[in-house]
N, C-alpha and C. Protein backbone atom coordinates (compact mmCIF):
# COMPACT_ATOMS: atom_id res chain seq x y z
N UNK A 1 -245.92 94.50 11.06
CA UNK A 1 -247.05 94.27 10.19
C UNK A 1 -246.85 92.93 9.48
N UNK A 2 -247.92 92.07 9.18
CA UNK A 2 -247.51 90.78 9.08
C UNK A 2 -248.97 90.35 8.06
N UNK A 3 -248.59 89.80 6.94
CA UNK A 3 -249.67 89.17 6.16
C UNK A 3 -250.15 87.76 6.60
N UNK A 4 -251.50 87.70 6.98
CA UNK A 4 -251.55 86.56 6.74
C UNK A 4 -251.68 85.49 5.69
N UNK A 5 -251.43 84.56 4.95
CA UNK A 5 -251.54 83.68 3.70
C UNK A 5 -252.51 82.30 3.84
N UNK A 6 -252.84 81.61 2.70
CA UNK A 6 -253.39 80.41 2.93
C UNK A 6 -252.43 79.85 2.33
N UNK A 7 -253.20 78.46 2.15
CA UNK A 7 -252.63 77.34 1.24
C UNK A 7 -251.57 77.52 -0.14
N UNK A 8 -253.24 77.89 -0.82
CA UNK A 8 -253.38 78.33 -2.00
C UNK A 8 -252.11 79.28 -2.12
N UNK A 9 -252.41 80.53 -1.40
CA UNK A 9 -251.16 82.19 -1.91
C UNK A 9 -249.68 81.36 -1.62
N UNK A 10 -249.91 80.63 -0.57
CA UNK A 10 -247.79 80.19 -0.24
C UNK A 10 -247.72 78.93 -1.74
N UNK A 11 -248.68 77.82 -1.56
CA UNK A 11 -248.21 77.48 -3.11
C UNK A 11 -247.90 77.94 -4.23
N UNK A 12 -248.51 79.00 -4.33
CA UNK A 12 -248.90 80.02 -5.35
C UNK A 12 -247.53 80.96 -5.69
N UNK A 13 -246.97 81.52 -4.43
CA UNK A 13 -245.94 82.35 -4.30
C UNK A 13 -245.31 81.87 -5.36
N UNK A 14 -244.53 80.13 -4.70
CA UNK A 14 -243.57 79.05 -4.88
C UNK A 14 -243.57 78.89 -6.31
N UNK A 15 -244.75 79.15 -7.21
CA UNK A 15 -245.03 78.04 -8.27
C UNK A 15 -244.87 79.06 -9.23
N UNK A 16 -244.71 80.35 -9.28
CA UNK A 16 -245.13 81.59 -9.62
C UNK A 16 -243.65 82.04 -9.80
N UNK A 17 -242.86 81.86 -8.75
CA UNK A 17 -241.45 82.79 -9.06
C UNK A 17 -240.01 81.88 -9.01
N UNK A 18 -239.19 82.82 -8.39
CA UNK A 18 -237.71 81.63 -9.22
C UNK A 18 -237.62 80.41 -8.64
N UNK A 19 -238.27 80.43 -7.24
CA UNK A 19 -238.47 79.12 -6.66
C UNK A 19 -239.34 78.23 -7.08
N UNK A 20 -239.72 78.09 -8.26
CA UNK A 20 -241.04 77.18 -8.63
C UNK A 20 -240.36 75.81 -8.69
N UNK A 21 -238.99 75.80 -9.03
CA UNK A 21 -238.25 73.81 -9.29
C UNK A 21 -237.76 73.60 -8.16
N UNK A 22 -237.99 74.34 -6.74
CA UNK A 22 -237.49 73.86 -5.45
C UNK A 22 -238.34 72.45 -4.68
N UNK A 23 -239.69 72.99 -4.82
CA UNK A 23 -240.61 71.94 -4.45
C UNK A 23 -241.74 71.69 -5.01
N UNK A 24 -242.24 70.23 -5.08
CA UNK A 24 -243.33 69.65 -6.02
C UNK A 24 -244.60 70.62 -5.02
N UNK A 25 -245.74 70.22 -5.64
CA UNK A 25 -246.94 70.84 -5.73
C UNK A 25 -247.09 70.25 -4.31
N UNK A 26 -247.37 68.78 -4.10
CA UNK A 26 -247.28 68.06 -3.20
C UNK A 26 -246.53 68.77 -1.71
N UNK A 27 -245.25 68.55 -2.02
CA UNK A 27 -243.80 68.98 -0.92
C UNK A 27 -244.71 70.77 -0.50
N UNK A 28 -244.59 71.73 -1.29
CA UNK A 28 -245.15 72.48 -0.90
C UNK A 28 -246.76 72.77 -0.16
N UNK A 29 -247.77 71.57 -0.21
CA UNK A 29 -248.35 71.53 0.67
C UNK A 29 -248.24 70.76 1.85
N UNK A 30 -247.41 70.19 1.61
CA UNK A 30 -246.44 69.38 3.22
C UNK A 30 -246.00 70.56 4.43
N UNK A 31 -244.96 70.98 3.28
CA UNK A 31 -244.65 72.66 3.96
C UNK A 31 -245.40 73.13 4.27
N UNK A 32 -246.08 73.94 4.05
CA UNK A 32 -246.99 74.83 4.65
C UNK A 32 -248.12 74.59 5.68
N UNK A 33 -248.15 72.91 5.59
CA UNK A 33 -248.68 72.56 7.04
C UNK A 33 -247.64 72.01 7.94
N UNK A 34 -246.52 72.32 7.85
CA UNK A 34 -245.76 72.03 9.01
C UNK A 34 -245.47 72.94 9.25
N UNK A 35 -245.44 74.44 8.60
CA UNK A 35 -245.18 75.71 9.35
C UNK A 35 -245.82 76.19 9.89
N UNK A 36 -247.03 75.84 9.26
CA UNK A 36 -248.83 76.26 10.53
C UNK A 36 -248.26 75.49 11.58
N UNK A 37 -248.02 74.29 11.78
CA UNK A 37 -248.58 73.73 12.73
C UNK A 37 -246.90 74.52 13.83
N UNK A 38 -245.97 74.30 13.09
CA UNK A 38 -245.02 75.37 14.22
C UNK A 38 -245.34 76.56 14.59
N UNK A 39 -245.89 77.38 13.63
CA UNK A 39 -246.93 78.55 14.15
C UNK A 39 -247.64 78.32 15.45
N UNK A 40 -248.11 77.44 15.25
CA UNK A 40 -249.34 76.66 16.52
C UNK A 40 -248.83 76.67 17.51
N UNK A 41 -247.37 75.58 17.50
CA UNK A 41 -246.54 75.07 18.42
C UNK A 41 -246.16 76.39 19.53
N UNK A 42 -245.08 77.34 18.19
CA UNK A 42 -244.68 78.02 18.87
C UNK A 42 -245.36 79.37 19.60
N UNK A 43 -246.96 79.19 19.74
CA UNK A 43 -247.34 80.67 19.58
C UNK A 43 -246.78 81.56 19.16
N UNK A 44 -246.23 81.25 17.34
CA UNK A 44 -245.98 82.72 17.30
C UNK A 44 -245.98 82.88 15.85
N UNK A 45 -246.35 84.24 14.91
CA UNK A 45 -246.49 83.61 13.66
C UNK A 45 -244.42 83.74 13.10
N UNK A 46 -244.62 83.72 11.83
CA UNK A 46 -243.71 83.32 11.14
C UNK A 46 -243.64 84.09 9.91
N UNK A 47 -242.57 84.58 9.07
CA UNK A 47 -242.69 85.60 8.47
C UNK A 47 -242.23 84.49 6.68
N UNK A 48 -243.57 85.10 6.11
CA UNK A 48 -243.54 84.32 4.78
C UNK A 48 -242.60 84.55 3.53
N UNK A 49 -241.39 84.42 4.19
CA UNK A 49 -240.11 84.98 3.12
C UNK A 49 -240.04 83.78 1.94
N UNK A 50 -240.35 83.40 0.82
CA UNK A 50 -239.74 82.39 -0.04
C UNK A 50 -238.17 82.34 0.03
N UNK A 51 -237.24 83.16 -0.32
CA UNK A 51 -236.39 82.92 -0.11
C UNK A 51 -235.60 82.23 0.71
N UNK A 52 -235.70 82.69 2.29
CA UNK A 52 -235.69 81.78 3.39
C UNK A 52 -236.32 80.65 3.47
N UNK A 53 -237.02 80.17 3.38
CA UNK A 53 -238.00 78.68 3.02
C UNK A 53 -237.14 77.98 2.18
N UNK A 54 -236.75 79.11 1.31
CA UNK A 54 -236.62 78.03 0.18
C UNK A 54 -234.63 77.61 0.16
N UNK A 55 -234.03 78.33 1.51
CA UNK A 55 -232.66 78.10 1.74
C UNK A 55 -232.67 77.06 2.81
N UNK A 56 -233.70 77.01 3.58
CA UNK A 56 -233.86 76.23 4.72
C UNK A 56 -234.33 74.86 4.58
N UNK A 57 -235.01 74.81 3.47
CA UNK A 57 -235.33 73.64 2.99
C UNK A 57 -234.89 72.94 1.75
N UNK A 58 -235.45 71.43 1.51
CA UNK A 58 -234.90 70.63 0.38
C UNK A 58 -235.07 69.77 0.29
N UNK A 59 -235.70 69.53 -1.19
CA UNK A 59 -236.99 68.28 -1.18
C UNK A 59 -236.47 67.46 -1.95
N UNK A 60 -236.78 65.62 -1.38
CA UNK A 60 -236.17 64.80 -2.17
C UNK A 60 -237.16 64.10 -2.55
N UNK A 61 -237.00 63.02 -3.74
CA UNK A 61 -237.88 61.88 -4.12
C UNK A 61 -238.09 60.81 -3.20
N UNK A 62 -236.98 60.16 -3.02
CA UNK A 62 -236.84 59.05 -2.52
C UNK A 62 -235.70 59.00 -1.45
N UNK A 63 -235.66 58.18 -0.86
CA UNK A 63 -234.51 57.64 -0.29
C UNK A 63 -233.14 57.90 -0.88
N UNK A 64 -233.23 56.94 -1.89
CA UNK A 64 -232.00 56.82 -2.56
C UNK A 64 -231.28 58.26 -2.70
N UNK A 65 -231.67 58.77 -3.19
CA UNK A 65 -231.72 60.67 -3.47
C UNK A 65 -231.30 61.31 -2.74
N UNK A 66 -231.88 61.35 -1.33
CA UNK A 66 -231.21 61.86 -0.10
C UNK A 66 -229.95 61.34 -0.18
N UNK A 67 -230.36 60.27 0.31
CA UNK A 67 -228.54 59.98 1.24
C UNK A 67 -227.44 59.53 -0.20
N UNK A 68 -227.77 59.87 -1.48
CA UNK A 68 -226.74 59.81 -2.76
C UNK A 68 -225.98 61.47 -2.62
N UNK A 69 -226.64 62.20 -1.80
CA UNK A 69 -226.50 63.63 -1.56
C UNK A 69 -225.23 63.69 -0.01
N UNK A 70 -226.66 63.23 0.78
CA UNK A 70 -225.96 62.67 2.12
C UNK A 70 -224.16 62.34 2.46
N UNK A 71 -224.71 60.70 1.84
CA UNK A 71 -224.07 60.08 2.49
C UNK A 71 -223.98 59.23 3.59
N UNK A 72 -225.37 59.55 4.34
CA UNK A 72 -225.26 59.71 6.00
C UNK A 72 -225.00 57.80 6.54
N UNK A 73 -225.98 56.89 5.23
CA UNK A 73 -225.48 55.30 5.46
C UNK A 73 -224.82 54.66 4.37
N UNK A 74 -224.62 54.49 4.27
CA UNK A 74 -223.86 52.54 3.22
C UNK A 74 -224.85 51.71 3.09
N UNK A 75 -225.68 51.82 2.05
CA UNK A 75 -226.72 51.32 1.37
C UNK A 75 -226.36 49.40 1.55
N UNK A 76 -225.03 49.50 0.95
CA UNK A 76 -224.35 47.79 1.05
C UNK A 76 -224.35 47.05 2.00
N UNK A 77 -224.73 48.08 3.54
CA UNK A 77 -224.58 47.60 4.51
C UNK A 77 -226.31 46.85 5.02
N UNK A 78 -227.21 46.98 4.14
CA UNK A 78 -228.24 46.43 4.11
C UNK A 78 -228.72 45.07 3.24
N UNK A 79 -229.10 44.31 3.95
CA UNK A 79 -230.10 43.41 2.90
C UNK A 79 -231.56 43.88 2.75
N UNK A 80 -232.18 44.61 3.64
CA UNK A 80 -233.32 44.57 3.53
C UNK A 80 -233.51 46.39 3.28
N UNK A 81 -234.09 46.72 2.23
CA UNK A 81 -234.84 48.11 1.84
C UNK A 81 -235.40 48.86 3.02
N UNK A 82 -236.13 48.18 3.94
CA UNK A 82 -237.42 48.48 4.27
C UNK A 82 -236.24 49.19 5.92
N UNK A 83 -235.31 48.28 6.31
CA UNK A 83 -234.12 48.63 7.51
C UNK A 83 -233.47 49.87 7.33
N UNK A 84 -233.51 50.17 5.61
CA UNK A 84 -232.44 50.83 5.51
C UNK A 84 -232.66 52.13 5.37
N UNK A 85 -234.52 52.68 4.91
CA UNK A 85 -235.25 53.63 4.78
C UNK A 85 -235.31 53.84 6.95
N UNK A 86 -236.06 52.85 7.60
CA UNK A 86 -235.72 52.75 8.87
C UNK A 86 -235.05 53.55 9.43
N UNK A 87 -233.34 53.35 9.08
CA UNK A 87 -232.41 53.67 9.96
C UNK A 87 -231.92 55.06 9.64
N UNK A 88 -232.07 55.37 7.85
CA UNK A 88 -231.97 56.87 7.48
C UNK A 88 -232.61 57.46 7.77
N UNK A 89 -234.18 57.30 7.81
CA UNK A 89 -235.24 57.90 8.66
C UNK A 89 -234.82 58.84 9.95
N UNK A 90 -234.45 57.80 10.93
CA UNK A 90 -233.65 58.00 12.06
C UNK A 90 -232.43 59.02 12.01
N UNK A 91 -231.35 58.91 11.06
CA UNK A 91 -230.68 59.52 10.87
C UNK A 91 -231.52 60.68 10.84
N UNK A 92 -231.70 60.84 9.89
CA UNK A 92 -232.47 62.50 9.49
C UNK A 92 -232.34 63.46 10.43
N UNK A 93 -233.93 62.24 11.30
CA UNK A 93 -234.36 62.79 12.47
C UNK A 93 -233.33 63.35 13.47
N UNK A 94 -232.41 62.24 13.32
CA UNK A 94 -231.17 63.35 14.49
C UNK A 94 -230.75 64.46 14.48
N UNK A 95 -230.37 64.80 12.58
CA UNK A 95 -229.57 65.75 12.26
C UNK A 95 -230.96 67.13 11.71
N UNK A 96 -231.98 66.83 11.71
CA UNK A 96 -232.60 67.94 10.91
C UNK A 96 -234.25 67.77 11.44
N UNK A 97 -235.09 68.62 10.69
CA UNK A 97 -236.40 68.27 10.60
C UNK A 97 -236.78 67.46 9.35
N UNK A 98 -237.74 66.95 9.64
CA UNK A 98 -238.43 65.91 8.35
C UNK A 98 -239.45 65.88 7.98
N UNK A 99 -240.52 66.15 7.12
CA UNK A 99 -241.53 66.36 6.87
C UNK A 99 -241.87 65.47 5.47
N UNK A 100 -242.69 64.16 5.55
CA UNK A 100 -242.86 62.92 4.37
C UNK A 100 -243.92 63.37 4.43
N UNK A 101 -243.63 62.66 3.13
CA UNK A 101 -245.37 63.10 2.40
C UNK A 101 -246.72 62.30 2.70
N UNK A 102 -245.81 60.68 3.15
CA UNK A 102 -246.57 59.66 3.13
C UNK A 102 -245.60 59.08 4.31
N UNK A 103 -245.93 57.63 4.81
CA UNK A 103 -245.61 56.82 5.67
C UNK A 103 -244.26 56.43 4.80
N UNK A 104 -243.92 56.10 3.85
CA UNK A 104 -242.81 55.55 3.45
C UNK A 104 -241.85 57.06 2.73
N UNK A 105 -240.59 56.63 2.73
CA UNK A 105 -239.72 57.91 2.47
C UNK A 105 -239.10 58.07 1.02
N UNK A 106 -239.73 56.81 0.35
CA UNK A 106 -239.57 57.17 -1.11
C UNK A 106 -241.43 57.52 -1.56
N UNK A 107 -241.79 57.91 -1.16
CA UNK A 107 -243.06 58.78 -1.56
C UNK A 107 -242.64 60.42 -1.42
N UNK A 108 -241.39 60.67 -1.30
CA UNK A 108 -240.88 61.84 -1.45
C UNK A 108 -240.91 62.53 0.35
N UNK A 109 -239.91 63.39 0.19
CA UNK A 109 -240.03 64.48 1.77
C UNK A 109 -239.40 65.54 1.65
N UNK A 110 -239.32 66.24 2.24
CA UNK A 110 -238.54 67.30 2.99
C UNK A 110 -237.89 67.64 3.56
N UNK A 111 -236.49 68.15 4.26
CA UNK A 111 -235.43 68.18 5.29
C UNK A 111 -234.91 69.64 5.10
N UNK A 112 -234.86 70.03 6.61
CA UNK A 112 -234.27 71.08 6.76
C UNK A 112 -232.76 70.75 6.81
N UNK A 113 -232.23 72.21 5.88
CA UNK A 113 -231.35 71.86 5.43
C UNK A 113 -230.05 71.98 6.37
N UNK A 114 -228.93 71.07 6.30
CA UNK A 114 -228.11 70.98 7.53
C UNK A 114 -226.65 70.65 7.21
């Protein structure tokens, strides 16, 4: 037996109980269209646990933020900002899923957690 949810109820869950400082208003509608759309992917639905969501995932501001967590590059090893969002980008992508809010990765994102 399986509920279905919208937008609104999974933000809502999030914003409502102990998970409300996990993800911005924003990040949580990121989420929830990347789990539709794996829904989609995978023909198959997906079971709306917060808890699990909220162990699997982990939302950052910026760049800097991530990989001060990370680690994954050497910031020093750049002159240029724009290479260095680039190449962590990439990183990510190797090690996890990624879900930005916007085209650039200090407009905040998402990463499954790894």
């Amino acid at each position: 037996m399986k509920e279905t949810i919208n937008e609104a109820q999974f933000v809502s869950g999030f914003m409502q109980g102990q998970y409300k400082n996990n993800f911005s208003y924003e990040g949580l509608r990121c989420l929830y269209e990347y789990l539709t759309q794996l829904e989609e992917d995978m023909d198959d639905e997906l079971n709306y646990d917060i808890v699990v969501i909220a162990c699997d995932f982990n939302e950052y501001e910026n760049a800097k933020e991530f990989n001060d967590y990370y680690d994954l590059l050497s910031r020093e090893d750049y002159d240029d900002d724009d290479d260095f969002k680039k190449d962590l980008e990439e990183e990510i992508i190797n090690h996890t899923t990624l879900i930005k809010f916007d085209d650039d990765l200090d407009d905040g994102f998402i990463v499954g957690v790894f």
